[in-house]
C-alpha atoms as a PDB file:
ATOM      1  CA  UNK A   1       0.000   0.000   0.000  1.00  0.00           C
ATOM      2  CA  UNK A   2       3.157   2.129   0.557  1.00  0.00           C
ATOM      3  CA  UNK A   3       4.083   1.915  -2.558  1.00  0.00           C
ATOM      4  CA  UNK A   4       1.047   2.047  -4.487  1.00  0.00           C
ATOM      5  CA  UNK A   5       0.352   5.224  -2.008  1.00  0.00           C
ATOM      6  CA  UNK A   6       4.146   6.667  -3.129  1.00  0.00           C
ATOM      7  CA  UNK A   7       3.136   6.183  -6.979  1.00  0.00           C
ATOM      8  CA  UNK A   8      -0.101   8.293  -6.794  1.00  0.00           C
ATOM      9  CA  UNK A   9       1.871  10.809  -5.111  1.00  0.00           C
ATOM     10  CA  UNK A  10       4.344  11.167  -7.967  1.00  0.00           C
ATOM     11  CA  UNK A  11       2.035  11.010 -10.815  1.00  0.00           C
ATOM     12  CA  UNK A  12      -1.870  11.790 -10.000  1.00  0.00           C
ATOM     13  CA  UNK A  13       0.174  15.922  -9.012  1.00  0.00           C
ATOM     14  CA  UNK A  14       1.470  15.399 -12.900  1.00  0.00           C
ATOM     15  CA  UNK A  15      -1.852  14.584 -14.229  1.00  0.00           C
ATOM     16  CA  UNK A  16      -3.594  17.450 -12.520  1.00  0.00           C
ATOM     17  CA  UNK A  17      -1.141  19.524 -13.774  1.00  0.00           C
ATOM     18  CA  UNK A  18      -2.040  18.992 -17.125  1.00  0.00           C
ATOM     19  CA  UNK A  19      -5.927  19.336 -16.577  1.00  0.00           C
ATOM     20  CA  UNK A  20      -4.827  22.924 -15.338  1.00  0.00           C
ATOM     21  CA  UNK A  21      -3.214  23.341 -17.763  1.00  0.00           C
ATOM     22  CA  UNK A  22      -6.459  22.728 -20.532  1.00  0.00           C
ATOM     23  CA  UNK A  23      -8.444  24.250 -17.560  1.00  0.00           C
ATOM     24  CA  UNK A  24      -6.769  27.869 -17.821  1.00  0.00           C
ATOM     25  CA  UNK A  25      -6.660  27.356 -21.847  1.00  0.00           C
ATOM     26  CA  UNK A  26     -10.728  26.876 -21.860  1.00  0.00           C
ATOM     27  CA  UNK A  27     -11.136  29.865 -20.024  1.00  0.00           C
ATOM     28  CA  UNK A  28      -8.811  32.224 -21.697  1.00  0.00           C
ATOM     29  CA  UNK A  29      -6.143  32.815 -19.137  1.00  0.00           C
ATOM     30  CA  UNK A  30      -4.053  30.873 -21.319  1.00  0.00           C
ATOM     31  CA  UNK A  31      -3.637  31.573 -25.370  1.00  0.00           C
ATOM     32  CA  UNK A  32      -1.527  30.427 -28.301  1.00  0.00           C
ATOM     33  CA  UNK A  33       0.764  33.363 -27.875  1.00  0.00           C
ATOM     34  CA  UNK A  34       1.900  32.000 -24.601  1.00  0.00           C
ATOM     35  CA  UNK A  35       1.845  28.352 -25.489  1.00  0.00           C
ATOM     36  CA  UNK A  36       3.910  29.209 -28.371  1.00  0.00           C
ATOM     37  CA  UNK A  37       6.124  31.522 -26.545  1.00  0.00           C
ATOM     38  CA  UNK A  38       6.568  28.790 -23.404  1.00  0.00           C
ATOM     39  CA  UNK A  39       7.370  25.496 -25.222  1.00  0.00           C
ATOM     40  CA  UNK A  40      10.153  26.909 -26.704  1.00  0.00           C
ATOM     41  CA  UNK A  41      11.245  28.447 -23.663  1.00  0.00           C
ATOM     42  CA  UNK A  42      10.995  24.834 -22.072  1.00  0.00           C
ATOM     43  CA  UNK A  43      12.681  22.937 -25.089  1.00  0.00           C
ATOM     44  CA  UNK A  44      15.901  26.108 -25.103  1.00  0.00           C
ATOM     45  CA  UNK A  45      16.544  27.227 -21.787  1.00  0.00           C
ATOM     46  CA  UNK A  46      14.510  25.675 -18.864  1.00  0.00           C
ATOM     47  CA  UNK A  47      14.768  21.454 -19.684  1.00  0.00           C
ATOM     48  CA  UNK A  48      18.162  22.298 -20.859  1.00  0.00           C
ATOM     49  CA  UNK A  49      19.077  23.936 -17.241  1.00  0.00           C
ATOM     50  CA  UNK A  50      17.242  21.937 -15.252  1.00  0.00           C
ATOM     51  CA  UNK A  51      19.557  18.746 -16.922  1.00  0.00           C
ATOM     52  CA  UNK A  52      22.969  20.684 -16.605  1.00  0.00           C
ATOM     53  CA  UNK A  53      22.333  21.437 -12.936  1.00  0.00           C
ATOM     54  CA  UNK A  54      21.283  17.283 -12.219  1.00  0.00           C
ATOM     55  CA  UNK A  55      24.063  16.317 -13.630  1.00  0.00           C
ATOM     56  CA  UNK A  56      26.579  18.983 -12.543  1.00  0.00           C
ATOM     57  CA  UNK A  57      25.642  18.378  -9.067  1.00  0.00           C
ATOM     58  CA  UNK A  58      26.543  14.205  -9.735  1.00  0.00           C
ATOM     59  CA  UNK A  59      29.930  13.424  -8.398  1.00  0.00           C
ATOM     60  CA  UNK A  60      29.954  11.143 -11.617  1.00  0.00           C
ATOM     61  CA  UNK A  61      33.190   9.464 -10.492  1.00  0.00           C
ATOM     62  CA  UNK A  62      31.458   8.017  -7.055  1.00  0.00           C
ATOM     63  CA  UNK A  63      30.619   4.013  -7.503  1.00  0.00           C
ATOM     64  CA  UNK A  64      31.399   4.027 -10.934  1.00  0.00           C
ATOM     65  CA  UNK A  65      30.627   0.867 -12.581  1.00  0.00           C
ATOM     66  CA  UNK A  66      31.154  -0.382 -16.046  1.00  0.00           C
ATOM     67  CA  UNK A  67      28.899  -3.065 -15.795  1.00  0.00           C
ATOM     68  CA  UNK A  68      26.344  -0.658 -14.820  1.00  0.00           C
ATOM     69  CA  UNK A  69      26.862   1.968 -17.359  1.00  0.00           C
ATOM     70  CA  UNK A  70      27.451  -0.438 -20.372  1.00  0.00           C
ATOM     71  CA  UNK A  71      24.168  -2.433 -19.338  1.00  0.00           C
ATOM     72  CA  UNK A  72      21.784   1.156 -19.244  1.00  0.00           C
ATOM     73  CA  UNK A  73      23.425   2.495 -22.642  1.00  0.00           C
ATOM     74  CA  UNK A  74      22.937  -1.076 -24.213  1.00  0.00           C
ATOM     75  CA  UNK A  75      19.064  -1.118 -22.885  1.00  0.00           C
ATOM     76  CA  UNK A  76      18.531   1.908 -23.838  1.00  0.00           C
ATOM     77  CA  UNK A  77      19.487   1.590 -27.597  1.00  0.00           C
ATOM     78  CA  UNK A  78      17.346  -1.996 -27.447  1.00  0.00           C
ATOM     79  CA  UNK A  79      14.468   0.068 -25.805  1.00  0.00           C
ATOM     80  CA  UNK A  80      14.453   2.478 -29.023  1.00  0.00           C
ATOM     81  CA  UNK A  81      15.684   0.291 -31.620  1.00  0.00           C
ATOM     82  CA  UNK A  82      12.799  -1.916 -30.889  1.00  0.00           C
ATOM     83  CA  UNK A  83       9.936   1.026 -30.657  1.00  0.00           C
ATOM     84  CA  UNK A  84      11.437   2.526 -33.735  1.00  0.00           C
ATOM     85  CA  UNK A  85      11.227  -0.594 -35.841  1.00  0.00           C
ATOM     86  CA  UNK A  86       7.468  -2.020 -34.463  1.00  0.00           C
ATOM     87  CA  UNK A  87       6.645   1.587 -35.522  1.00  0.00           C
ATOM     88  CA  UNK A  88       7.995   1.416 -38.838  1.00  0.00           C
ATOM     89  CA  UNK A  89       6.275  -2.017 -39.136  1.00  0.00           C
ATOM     90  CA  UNK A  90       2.899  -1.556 -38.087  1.00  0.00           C
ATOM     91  CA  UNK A  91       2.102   1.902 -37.964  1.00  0.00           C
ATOM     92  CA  UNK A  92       0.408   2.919 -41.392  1.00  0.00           C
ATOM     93  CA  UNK A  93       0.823   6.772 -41.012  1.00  0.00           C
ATOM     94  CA  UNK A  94       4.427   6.645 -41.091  1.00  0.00           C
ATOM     95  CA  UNK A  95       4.323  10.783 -39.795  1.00  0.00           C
ATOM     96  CA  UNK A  96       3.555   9.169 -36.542  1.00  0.00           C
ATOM     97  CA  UNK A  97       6.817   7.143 -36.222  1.00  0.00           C
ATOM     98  CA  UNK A  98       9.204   9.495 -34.734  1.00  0.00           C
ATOM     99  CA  UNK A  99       6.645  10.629 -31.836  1.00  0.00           C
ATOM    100  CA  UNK A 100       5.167   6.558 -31.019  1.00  0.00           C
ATOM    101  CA  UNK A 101       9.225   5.456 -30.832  1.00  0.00           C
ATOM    102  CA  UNK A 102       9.945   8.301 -28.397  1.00  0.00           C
ATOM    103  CA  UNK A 103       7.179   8.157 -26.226  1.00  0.00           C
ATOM    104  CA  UNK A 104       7.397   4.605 -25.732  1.00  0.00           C
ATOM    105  CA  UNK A 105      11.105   4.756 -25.232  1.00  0.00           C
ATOM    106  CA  UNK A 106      11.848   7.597 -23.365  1.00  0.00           C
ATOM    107  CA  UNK A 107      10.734   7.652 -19.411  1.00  0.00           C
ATOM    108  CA  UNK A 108      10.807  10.040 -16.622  1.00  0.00           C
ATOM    109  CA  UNK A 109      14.247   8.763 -15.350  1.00  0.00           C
ATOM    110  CA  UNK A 110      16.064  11.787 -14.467  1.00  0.00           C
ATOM    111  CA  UNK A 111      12.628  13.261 -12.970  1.00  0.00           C
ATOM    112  CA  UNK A 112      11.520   9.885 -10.603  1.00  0.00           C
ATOM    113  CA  UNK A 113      14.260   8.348 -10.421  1.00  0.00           C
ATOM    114  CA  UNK A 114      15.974   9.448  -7.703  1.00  0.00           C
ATOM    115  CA  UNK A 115      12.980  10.216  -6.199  1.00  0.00           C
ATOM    116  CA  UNK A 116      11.460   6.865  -6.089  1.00  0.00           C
ATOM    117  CA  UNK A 117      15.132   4.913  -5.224  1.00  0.00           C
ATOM    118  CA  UNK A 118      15.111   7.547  -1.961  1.00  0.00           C
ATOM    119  CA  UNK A 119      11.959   6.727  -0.920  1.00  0.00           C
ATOM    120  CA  UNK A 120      13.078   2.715  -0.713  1.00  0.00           C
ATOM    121  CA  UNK A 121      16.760   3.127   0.315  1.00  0.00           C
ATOM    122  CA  UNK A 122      17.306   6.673   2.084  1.00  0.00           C
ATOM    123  CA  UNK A 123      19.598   7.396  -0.586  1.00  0.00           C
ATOM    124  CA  UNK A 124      19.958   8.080  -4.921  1.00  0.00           C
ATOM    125  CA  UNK A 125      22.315   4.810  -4.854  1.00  0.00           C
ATOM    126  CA  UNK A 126      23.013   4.261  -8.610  1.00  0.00           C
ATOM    127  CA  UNK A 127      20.434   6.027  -9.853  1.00  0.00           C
ATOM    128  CA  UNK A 128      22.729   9.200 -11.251  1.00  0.00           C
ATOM    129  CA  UNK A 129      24.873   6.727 -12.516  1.00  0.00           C
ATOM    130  CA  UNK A 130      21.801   5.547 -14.826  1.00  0.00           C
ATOM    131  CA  UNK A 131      20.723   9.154 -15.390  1.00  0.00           C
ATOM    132  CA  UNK A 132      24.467   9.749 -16.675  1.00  0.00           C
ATOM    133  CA  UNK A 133      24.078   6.834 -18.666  1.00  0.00           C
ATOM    134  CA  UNK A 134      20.510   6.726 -20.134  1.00  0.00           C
ATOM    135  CA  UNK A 135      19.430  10.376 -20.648  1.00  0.00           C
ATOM    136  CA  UNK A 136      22.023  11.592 -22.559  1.00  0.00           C
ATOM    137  CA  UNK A 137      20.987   8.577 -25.530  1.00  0.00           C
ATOM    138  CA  UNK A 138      17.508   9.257 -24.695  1.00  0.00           C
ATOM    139  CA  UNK A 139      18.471  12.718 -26.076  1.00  0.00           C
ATOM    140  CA  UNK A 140      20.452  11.916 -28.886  1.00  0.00           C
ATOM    141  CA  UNK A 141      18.439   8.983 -30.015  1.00  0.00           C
ATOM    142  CA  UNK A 142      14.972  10.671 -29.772  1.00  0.00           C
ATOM    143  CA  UNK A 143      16.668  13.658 -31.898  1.00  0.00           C
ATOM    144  CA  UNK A 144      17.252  10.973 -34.661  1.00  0.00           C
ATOM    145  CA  UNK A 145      14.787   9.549 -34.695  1.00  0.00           C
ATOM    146  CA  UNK A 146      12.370  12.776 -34.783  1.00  0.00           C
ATOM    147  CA  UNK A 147      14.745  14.688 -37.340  1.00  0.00           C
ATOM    148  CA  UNK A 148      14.399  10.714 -39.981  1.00  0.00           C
ATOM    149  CA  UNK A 149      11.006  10.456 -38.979  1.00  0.00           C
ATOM    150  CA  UNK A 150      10.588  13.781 -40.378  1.00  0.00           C
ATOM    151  CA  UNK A 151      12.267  12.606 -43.699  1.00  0.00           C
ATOM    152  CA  UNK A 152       9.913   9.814 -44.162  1.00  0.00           C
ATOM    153  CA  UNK A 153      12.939   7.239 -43.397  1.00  0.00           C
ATOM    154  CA  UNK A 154      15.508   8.638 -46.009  1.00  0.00           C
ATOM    155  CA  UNK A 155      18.929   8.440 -45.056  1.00  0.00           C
ATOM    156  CA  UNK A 156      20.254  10.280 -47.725  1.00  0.00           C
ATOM    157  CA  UNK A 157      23.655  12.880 -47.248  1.00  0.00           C
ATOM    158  CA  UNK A 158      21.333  15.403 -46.647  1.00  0.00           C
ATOM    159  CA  UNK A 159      19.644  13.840 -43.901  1.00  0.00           C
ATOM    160  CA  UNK A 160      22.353  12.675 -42.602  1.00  0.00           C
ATOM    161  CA  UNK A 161      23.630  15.963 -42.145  1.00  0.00           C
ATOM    162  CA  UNK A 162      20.786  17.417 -40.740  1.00  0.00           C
ATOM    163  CA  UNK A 163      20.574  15.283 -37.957  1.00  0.00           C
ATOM    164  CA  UNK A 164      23.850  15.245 -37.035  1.00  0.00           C
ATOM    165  CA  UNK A 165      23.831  19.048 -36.535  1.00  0.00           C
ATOM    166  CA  UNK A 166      20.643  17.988 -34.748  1.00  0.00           C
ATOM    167  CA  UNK A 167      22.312  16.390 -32.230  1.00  0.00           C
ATOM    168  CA  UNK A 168      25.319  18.249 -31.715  1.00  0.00           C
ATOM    169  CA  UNK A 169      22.605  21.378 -31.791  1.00  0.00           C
ATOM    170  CA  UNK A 170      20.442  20.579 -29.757  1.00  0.00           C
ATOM    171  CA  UNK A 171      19.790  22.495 -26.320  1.00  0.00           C
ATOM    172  CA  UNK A 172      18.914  19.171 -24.418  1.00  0.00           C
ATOM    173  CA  UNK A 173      21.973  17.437 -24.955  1.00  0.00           C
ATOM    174  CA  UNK A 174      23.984  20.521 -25.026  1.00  0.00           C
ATOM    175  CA  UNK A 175      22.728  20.977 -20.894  1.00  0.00           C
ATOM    176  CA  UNK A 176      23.600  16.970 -20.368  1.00  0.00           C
ATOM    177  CA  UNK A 177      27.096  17.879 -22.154  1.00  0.00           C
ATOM    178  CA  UNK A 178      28.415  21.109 -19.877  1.00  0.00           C
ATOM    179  CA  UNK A 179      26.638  19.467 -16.982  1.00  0.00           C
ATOM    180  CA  UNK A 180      28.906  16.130 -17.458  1.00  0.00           C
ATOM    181  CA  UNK A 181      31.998  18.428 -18.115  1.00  0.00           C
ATOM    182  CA  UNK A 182      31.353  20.176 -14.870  1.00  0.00           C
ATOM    183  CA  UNK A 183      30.968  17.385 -12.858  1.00  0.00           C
ATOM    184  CA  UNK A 184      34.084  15.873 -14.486  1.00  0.00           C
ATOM    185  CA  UNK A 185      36.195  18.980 -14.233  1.00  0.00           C
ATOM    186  CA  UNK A 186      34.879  18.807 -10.197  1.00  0.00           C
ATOM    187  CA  UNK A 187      33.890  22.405 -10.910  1.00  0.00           C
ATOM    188  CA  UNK A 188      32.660  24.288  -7.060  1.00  0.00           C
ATOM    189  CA  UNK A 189      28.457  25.091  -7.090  1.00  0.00           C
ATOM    190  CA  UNK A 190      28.295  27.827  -5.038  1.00  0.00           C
ATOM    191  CA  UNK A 191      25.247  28.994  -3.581  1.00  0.00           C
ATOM    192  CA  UNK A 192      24.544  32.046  -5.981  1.00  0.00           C
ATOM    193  CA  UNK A 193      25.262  29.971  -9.004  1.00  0.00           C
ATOM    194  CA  UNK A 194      22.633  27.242  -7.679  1.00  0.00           C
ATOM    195  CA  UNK A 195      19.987  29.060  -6.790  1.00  0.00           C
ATOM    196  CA  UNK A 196      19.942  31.337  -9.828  1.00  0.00           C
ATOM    197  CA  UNK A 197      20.201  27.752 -11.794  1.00  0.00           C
ATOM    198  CA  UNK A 198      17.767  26.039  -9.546  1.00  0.00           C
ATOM    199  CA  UNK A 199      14.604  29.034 -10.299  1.00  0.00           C
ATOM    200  CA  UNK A 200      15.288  28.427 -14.428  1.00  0.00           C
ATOM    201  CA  UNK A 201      15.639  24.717 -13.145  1.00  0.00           C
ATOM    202  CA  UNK A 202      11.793  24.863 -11.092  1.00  0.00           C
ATOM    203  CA  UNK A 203      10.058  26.346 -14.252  1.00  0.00           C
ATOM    204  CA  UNK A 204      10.707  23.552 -16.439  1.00  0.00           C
ATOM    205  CA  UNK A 205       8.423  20.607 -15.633  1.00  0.00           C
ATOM    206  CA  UNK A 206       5.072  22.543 -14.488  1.00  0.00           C
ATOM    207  CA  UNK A 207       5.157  25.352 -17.498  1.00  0.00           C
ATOM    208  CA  UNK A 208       5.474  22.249 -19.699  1.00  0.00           C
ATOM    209  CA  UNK A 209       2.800  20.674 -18.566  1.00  0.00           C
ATOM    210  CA  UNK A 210       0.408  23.790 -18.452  1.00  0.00           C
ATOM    211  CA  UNK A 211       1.345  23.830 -22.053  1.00  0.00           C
ATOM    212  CA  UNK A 212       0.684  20.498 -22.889  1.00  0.00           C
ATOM    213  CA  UNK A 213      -2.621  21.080 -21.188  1.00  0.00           C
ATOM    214  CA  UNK A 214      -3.522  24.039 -23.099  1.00  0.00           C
ATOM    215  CA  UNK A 215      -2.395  22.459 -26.490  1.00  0.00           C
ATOM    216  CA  UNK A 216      -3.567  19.325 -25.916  1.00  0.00           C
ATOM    217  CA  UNK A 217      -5.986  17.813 -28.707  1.00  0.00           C
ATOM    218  CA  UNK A 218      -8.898  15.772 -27.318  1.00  0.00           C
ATOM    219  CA  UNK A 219     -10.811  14.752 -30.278  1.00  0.00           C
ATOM    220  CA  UNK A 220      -7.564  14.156 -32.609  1.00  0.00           C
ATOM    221  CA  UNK A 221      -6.058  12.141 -29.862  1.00  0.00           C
ATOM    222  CA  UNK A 222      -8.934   9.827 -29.829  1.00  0.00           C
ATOM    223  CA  UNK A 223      -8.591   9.194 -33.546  1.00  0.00           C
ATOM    224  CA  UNK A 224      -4.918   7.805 -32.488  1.00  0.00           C
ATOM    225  CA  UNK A 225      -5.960   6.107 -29.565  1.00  0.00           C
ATOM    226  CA  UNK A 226      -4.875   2.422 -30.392  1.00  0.00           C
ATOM    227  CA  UNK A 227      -0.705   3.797 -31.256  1.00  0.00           C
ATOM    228  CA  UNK A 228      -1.442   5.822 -27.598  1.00  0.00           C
ATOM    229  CA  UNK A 229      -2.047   2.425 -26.141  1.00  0.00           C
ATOM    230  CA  UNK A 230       0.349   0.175 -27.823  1.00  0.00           C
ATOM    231  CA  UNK A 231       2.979   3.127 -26.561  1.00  0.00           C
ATOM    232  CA  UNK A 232       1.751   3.235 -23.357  1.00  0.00           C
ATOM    233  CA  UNK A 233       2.204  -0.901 -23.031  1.00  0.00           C
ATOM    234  CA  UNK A 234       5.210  -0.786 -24.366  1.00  0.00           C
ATOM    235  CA  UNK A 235       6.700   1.559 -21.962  1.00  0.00           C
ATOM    236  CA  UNK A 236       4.925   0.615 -19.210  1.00  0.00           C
ATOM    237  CA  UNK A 237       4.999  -3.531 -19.496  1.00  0.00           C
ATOM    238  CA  UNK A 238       6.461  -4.600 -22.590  1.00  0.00           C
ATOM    239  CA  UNK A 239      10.077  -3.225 -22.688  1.00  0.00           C
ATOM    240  CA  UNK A 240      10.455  -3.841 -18.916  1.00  0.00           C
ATOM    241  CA  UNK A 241       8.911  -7.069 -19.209  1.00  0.00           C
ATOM    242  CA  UNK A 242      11.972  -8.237 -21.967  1.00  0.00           C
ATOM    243  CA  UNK A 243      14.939  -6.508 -20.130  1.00  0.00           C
ATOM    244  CA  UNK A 244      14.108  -6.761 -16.661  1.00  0.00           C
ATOM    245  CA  UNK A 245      14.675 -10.690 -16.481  1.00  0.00           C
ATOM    246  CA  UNK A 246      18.222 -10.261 -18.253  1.00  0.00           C
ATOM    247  CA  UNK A 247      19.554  -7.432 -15.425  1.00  0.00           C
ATOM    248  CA  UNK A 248      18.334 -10.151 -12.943  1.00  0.00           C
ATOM    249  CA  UNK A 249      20.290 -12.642 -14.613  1.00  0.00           C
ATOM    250  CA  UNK A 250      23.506 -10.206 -14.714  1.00  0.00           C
ATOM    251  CA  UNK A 251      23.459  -9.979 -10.915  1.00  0.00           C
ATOM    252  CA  UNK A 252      21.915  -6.424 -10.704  1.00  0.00           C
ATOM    253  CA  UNK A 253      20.274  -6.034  -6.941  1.00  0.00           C
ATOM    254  CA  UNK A 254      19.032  -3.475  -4.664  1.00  0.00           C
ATOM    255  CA  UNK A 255      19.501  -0.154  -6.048  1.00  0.00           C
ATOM    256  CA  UNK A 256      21.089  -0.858  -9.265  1.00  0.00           C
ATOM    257  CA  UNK A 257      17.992  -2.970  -9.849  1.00  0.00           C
ATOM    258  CA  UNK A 258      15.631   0.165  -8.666  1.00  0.00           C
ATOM    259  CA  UNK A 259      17.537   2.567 -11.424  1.00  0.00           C
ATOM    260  CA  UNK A 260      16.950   0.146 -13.857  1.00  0.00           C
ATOM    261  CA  UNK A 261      13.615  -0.193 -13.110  1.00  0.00           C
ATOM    262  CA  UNK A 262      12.868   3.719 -13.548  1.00  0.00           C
ATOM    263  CA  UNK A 263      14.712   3.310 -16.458  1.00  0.00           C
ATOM    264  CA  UNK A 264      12.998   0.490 -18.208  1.00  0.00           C
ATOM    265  CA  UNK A 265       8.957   0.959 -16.318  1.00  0.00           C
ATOM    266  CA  UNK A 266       8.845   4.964 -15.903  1.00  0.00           C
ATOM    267  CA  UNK A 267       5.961   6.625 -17.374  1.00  0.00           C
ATOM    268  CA  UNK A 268       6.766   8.940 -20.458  1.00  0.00           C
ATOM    269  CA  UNK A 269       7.956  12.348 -20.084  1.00  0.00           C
ATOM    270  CA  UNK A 270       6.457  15.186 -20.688  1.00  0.00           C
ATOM    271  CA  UNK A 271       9.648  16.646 -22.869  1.00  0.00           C
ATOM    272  CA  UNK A 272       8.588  14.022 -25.509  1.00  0.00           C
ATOM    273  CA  UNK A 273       6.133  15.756 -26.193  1.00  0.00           C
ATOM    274  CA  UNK A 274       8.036  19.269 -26.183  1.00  0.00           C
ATOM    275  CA  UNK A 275      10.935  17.668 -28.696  1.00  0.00           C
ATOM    276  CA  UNK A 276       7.862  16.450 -30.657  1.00  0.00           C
ATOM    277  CA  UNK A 277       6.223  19.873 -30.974  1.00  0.00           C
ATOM    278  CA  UNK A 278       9.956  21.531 -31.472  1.00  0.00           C
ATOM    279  CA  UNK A 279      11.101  19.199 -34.157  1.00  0.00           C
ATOM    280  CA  UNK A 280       8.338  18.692 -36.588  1.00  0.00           C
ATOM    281  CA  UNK A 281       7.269  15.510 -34.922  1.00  0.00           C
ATOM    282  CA  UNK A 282       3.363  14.313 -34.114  1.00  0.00           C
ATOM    283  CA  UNK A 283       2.517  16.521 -30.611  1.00  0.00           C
ATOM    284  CA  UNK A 284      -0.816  14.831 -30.451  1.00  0.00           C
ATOM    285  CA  UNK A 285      -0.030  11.644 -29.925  1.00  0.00           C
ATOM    286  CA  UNK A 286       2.775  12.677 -27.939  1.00  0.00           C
ATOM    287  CA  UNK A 287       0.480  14.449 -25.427  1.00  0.00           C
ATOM    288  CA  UNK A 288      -1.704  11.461 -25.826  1.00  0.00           C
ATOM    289  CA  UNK A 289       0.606   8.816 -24.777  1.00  0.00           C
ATOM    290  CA  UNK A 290       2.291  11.197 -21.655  1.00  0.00           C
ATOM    291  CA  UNK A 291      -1.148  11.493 -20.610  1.00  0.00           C
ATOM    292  CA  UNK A 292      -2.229   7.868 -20.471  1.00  0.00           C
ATOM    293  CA  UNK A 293       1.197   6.648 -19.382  1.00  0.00           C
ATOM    294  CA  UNK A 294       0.947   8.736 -16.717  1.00  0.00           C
ATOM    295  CA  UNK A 295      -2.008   7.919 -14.992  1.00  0.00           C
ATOM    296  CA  UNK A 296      -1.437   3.832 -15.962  1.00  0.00           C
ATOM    297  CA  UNK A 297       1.994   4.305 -14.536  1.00  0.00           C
ATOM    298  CA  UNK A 298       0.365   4.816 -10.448  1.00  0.00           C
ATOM    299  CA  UNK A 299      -0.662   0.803 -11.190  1.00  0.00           C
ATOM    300  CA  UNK A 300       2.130  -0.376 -12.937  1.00  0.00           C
ATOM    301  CA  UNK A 301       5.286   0.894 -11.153  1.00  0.00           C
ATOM    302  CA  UNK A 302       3.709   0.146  -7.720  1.00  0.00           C
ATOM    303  CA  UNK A 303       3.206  -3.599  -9.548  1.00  0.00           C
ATOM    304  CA  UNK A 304       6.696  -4.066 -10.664  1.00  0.00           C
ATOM    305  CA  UNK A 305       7.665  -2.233  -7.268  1.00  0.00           C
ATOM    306  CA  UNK A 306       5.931  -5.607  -6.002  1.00  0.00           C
ATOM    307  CA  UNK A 307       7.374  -7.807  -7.936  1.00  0.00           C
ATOM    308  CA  UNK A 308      10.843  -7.376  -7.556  1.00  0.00           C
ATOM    309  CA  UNK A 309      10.557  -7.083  -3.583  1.00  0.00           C
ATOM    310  CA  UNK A 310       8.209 -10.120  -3.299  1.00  0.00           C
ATOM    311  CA  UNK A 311      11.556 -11.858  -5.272  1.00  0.00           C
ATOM    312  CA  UNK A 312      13.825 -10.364  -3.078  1.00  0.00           C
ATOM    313  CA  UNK A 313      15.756  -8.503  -5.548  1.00  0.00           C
ATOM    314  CA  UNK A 314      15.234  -5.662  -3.406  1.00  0.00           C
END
């Protein structure tokens, strides 16, 4: 009951967000103008921050483990490889590809991960270690997959091109890089430099979610409500389900194990759907699937929670 009670807590605040957020938009305190304006003040300064400052703050060096970091980057690359290609396969609007890969790849990690592996041990244990690991691919792969979606699949030079200065362009994963350098470099975080970060930092999650509120499409998400599901499972059940029995196998226990799990079962973030709307990619059934992933996710992570402690992996 804990848990289950510890799950609500983290994503039913989320959800209401987001209801606000179409709330405000129905009654006019909210308008395109300032949707407009905001996402892209999300997607450019505020995600961007709020990722340099959780990873600047890592002491990356502390309980480094190869095993570890090889075993996140390697699920993580199997989590989108496989999303990508079932979307390629089955999905007959092939505009929708790039958005369904990413949103039933990419989870909350860096935002309940820590959270959740305090609430169980007292402590982050590995879990910036698998933020280090996983968020910076989530980044890079999401980009590519968003900037060859948007090409209908063609890798041609020009392509090619454009989504390597994608990556190397791209405000996310420019915040994960200086925020990796600074850790590395052991660089000091004095106060004024934190909490000047750490107000940018605050803004990011709740103005996206107002926005995805506001922007959010009921009746054209309901016409794409059977890819919202199918990325919903996936994230939710179906990835975890595949890789969780293999980091078992590997030895991974106890907090490693919890990481993993917020890497693999975490409901999908809300800056899919920002790098969706930013990059030419389907917003609607990127707002869909955040939506529904987030209010399944309250059931499901208190499940696997379950699971792996009735096992006594944890």
């Amino acid at each position: 009951m804990d848990n289950f009670i510890f799950s609500l807590n983290v994503t039913v605040p989320i959800f209401l967000i987001i209801l606000v957020g179409g709330f405000l938009k129905r009654i006019g305190l909210l308008n395109d103008g300032f949707t407009s304006v905001a996402d892209k003040y999300v997607f450019k300064v505020a995600l961007p921050v709020q990722l340099f400052r959780d990873i600047a703050t890592m002491d990356i060096r502390a309980d480094f483990s190869w095993k570890f970091v090889a075993f996140c980057m390697i699920a993580t690359t199997f989590m989108f490889s496989v999303c990508w290609i079932l979307g390629r396969l089955f999905l007959k609007d092939k505009s929708m590809v790039g958005a369904f890969a990413q949103a039933a790849a990419r989870g909350s990690a860096a935002i309940l991960g820590i959270a959740f592996v305090e609430n169980i041990y007292g402590s982050s244990g590995m879990t910036p270690m698998m933020i280090v690991s996983a968020v910076p691919l989530f980044n890079i792969y999401s980009v590519i997959i968003l900037t060859v979606s948007s090409a209908d699949g063609k890798l041609d030079g020009t392509v090619l091109r454009k989504t390597l200065r994608g990556v190397i362009t791209n405000p996310i994963i420019l915040g994960i890089a200086a925020g990796m350098i600074w850790s590395l470099m052991g660089l000091p975080w004095p106060a004024v430099i934190s909490k000047s970060v750490g107000y940018i930092a605050a803004t990011a999650t709740p103005i996206a979610l107002l926005v995805l509120g506001a922007t959010f499409k009921g009746k054209e998400a309901l016409q794409k409500i059977r890819p919202t599901f199918a990325a919903a499972f996936l994230k939710l059940v179906g990835i975890p389900a595949l890789v969780f029995p293999v980091a078992v196998s590997m030895g991974f226990r106890g907090s490693e194990l919890v990481a993993i799990m917020i890497m693999l079962a975490s409901p999908t973030t809300v800056t899919c759907y920002i790098m969706a709307k930013n990059m030419g990619g389907d917003e609607t059934l990127s707002a869909s699937v955040v939506m529904t992933a987030t209010l399944l996710s309250s059931i499901t992570l208190t499940l696997w929670v379950f699971l792996i402690r009735s096992l006594g992996f944890i």
